[in-house]
C-alpha atoms as a PDB file:
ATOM      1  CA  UNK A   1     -60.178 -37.095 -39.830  1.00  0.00           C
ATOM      2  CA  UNK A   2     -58.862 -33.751 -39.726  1.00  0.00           C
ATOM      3  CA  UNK A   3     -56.584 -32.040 -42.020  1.00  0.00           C
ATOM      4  CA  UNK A   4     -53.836 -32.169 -40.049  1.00  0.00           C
ATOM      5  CA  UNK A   5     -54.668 -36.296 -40.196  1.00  0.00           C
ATOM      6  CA  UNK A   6     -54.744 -36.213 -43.447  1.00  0.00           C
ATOM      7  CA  UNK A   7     -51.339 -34.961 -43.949  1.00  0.00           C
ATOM      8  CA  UNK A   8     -49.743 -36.814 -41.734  1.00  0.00           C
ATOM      9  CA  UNK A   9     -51.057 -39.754 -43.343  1.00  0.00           C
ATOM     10  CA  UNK A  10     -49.768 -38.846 -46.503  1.00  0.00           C
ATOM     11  CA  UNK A  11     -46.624 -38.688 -44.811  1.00  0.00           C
ATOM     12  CA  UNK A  12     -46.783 -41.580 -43.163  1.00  0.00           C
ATOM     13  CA  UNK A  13     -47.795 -43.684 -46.830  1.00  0.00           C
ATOM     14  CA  UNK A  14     -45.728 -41.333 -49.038  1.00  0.00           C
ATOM     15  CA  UNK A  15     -42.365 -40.631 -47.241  1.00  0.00           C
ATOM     16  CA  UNK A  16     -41.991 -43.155 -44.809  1.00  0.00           C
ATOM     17  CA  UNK A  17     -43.489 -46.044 -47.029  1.00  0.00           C
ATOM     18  CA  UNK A  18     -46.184 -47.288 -43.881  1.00  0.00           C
ATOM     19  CA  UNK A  19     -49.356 -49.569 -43.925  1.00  0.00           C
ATOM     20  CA  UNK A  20     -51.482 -47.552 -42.263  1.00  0.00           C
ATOM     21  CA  UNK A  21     -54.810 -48.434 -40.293  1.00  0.00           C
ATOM     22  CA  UNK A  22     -56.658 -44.981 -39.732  1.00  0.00           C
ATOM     23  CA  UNK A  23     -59.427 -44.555 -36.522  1.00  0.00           C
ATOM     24  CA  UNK A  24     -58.032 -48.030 -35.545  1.00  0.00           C
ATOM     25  CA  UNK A  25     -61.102 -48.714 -32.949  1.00  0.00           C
ATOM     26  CA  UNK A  26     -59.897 -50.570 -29.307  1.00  0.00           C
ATOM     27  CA  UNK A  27     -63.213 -52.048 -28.122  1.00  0.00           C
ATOM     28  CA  UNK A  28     -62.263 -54.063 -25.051  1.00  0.00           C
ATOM     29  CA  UNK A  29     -59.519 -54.039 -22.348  1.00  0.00           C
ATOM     30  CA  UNK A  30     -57.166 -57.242 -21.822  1.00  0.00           C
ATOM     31  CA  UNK A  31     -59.585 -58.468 -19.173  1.00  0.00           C
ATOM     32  CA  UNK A  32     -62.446 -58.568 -22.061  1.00  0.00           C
ATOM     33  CA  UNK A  33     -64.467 -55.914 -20.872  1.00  0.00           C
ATOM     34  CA  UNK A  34     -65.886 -53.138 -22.717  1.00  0.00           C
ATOM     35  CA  UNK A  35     -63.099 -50.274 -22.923  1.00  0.00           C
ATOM     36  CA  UNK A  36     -62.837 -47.625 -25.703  1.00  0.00           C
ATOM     37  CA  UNK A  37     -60.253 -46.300 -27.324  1.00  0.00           C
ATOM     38  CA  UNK A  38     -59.318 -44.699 -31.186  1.00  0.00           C
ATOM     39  CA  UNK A  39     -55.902 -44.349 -31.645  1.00  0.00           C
ATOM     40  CA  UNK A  40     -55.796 -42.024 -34.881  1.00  0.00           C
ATOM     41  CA  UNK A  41     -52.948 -44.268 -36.538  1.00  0.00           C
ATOM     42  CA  UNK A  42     -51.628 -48.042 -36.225  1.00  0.00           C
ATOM     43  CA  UNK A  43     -49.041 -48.612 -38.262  1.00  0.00           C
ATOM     44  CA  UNK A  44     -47.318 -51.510 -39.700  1.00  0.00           C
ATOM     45  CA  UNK A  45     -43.071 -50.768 -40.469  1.00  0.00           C
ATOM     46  CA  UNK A  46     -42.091 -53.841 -42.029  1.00  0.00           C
ATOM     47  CA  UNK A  47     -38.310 -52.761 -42.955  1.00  0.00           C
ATOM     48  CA  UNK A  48     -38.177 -51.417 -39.355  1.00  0.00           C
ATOM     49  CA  UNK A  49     -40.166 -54.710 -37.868  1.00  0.00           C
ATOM     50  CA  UNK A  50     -42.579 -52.387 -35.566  1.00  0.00           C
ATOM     51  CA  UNK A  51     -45.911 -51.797 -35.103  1.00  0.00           C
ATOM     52  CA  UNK A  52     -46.681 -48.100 -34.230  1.00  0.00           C
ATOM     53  CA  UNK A  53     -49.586 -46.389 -32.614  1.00  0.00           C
ATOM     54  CA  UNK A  54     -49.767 -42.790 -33.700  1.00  0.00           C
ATOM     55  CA  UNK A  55     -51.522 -39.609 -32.009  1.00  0.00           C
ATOM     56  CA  UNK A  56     -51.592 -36.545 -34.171  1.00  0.00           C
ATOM     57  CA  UNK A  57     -52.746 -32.842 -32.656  1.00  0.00           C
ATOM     58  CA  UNK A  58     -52.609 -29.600 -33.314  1.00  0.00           C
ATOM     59  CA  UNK A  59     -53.433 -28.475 -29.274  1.00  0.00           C
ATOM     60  CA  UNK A  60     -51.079 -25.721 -28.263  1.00  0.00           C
ATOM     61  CA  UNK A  61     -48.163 -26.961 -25.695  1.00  0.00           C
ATOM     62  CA  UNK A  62     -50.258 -27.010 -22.399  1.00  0.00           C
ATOM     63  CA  UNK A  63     -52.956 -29.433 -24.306  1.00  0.00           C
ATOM     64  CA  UNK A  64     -50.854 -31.624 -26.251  1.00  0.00           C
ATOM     65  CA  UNK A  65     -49.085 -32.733 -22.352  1.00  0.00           C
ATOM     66  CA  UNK A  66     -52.683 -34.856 -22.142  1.00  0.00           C
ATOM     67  CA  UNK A  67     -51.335 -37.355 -24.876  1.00  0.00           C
ATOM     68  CA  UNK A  68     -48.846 -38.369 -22.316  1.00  0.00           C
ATOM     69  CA  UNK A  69     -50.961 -40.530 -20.618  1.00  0.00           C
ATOM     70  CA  UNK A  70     -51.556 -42.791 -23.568  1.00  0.00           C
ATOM     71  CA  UNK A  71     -48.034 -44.242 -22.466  1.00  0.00           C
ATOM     72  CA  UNK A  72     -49.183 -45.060 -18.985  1.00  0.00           C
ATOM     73  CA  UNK A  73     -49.579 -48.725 -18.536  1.00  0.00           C
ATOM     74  CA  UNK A  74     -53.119 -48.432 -17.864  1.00  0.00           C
ATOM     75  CA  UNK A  75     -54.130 -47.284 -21.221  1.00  0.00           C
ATOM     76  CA  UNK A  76     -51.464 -48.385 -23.583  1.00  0.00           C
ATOM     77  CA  UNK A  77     -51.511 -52.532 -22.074  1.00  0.00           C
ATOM     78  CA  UNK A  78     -55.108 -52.332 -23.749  1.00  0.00           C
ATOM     79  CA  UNK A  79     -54.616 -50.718 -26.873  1.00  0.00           C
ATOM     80  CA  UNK A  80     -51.078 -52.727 -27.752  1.00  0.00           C
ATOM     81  CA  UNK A  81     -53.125 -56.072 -26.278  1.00  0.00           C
ATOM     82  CA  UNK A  82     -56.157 -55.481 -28.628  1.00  0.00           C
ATOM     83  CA  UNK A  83     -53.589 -54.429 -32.079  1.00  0.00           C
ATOM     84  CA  UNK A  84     -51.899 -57.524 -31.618  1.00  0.00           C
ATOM     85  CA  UNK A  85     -54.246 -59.939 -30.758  1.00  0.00           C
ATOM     86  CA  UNK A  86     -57.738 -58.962 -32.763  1.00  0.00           C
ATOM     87  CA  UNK A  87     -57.085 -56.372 -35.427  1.00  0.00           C
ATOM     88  CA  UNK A  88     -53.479 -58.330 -36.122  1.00  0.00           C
ATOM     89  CA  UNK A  89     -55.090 -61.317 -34.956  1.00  0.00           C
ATOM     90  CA  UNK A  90     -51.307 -62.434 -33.634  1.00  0.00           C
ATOM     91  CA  UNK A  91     -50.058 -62.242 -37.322  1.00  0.00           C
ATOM     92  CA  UNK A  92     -46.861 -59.984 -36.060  1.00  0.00           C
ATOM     93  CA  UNK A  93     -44.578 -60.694 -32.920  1.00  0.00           C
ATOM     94  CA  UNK A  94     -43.008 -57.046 -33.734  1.00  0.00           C
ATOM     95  CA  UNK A  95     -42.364 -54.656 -30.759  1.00  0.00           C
ATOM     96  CA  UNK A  96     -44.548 -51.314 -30.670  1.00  0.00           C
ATOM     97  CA  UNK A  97     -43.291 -47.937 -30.752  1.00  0.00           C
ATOM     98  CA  UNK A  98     -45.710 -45.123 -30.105  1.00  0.00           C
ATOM     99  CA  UNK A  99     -45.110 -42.101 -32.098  1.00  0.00           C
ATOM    100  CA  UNK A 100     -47.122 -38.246 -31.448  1.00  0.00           C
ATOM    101  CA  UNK A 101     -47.257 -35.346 -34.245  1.00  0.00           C
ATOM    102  CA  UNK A 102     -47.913 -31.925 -32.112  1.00  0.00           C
ATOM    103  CA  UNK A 103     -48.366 -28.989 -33.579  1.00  0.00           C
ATOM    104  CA  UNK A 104     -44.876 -27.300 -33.142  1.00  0.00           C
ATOM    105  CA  UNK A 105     -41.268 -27.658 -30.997  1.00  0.00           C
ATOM    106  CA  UNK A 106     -43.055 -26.112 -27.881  1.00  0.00           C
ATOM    107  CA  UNK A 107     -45.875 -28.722 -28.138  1.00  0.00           C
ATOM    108  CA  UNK A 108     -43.259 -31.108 -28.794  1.00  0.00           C
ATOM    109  CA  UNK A 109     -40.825 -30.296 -25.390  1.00  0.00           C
ATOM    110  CA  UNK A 110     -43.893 -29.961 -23.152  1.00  0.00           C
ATOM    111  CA  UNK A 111     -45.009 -33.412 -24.050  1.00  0.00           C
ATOM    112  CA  UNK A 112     -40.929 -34.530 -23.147  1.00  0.00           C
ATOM    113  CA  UNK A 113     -41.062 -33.645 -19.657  1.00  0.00           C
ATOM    114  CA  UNK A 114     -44.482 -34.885 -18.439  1.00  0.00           C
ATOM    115  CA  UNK A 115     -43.744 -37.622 -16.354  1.00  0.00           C
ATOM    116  CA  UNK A 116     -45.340 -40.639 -18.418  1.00  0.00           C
ATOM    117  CA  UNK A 117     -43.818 -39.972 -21.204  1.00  0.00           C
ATOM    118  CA  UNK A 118     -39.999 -39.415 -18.598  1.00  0.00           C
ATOM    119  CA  UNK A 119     -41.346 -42.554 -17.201  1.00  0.00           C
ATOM    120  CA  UNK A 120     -42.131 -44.728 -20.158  1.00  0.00           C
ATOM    121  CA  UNK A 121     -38.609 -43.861 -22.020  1.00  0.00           C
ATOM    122  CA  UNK A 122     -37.025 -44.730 -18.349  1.00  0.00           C
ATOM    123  CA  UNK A 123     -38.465 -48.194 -18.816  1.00  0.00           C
ATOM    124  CA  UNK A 124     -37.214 -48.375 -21.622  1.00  0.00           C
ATOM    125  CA  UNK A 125     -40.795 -47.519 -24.240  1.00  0.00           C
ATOM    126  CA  UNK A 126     -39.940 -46.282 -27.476  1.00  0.00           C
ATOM    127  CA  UNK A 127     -41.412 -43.385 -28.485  1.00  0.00           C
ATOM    128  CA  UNK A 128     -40.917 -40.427 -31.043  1.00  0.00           C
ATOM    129  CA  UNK A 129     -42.526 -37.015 -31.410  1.00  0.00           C
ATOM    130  CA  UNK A 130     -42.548 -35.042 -34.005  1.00  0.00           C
ATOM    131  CA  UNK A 131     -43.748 -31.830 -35.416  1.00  0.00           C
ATOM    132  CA  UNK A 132     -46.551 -30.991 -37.607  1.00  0.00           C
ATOM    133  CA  UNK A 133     -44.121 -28.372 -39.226  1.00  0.00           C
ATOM    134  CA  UNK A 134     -42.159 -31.249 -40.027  1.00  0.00           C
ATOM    135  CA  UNK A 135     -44.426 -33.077 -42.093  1.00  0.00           C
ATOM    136  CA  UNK A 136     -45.526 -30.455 -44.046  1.00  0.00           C
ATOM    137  CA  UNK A 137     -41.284 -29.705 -44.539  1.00  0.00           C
ATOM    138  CA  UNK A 138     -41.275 -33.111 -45.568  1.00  0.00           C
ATOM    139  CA  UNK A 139     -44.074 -33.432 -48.019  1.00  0.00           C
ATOM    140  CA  UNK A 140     -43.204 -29.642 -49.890  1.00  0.00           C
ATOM    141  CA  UNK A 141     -40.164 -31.329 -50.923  1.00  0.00           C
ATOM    142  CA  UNK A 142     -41.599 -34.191 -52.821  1.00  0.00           C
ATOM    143  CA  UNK A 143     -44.524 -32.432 -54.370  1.00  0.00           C
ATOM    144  CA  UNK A 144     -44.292 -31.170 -57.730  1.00  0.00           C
END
C-alpha cells in the first residue's frame, strides 16, 4: 500500500467506523476461470448494511477517468460475485456500493462524466467519490 492507502484506511477504520479487507485478491470470474483482480478496499458497513469496494488514486484528472471501468458489468459482476460468495462465503445478502478516493475535485468531476460511471448511476449503481483532500480534512480534525 501506498500512503495515500494508508490514510484512507485510517479514515475508513477511524471516522467512518468500517471493517476493512485491504488488497482484497479476486482470483476467478463467475464462470470459474482464472481472472485477476485487487480491489484496494472491501468494506463491510454494518449500520449502513453494504458491502463496499473501494479504489483509491492519486492520478491527475485524465488518469483517474480509467477507474471508471471498474463499474462496467464486465469487471464489477466478477469482483461483487467473488466478495460475496468466497471471501464472504455468502455470510451477507447486503447490496454493494462502490466508492473511489481521487486525488482532488478535478479528478473527482472527470471520473463523473465518463460514461460507465453516467451509465452505472443510470441503472441505478451506487457509487460515491471522494477526494483525497477530504480525508486528510477529515482526519486533521480528530488528531491531537
Amino acid at each position: 500500500m501506498d500512503l495515500y492507502e494508508d490514510v484512507t484506511q485510517i479514515y475508513l477504520t477511524a471516522v467512518e467506523g468500517l471493517f476493512l479487507l485491504p488488497q482484497c485478491q479476486i482470483k476467478h470470474s463467475v464462470e470459474g476461470k482464472p481472472w485477476f483482480a485487487c480491489p484496494d478496499f472491501v468494506a463491510l458497513d454494518f449500520r449502513d448494511r453494504r458491502i463496499q469496494v473501494i479504489e483509491v488514486t492519486k492520478r491527475d484528472a485524465r488518469d483517474t477517468v480509467e477507474l471508471a471501468e471498474k463499474l462496467r458489468l464486465s469487471h464489477r459482476s466478477h469482483v461483487e460475485h467473488y466478495v460475496r460468495t468466497t471471501t464472504l462465503a455468502n455470510a451477507l445478502e447486503y447490496p454493494f456500493q462502490w466508492r473511489f478516493f481521487v486525488r482532488d475535485e478535478a479528478a473527482a468531476n472527470a471520473l463523473k462524466q465518463a460514461d460507465a460511471y453516467k451509465h452505472y448511476v443510470a441503472t441505478g449503481g451506487e457509487v460515491e467519490v471522494a477526494t483525497l483532500h477530504a480525508v486528510f480534512a477529515s482526519i486533521s480534525k480528530i488528531m491531537p
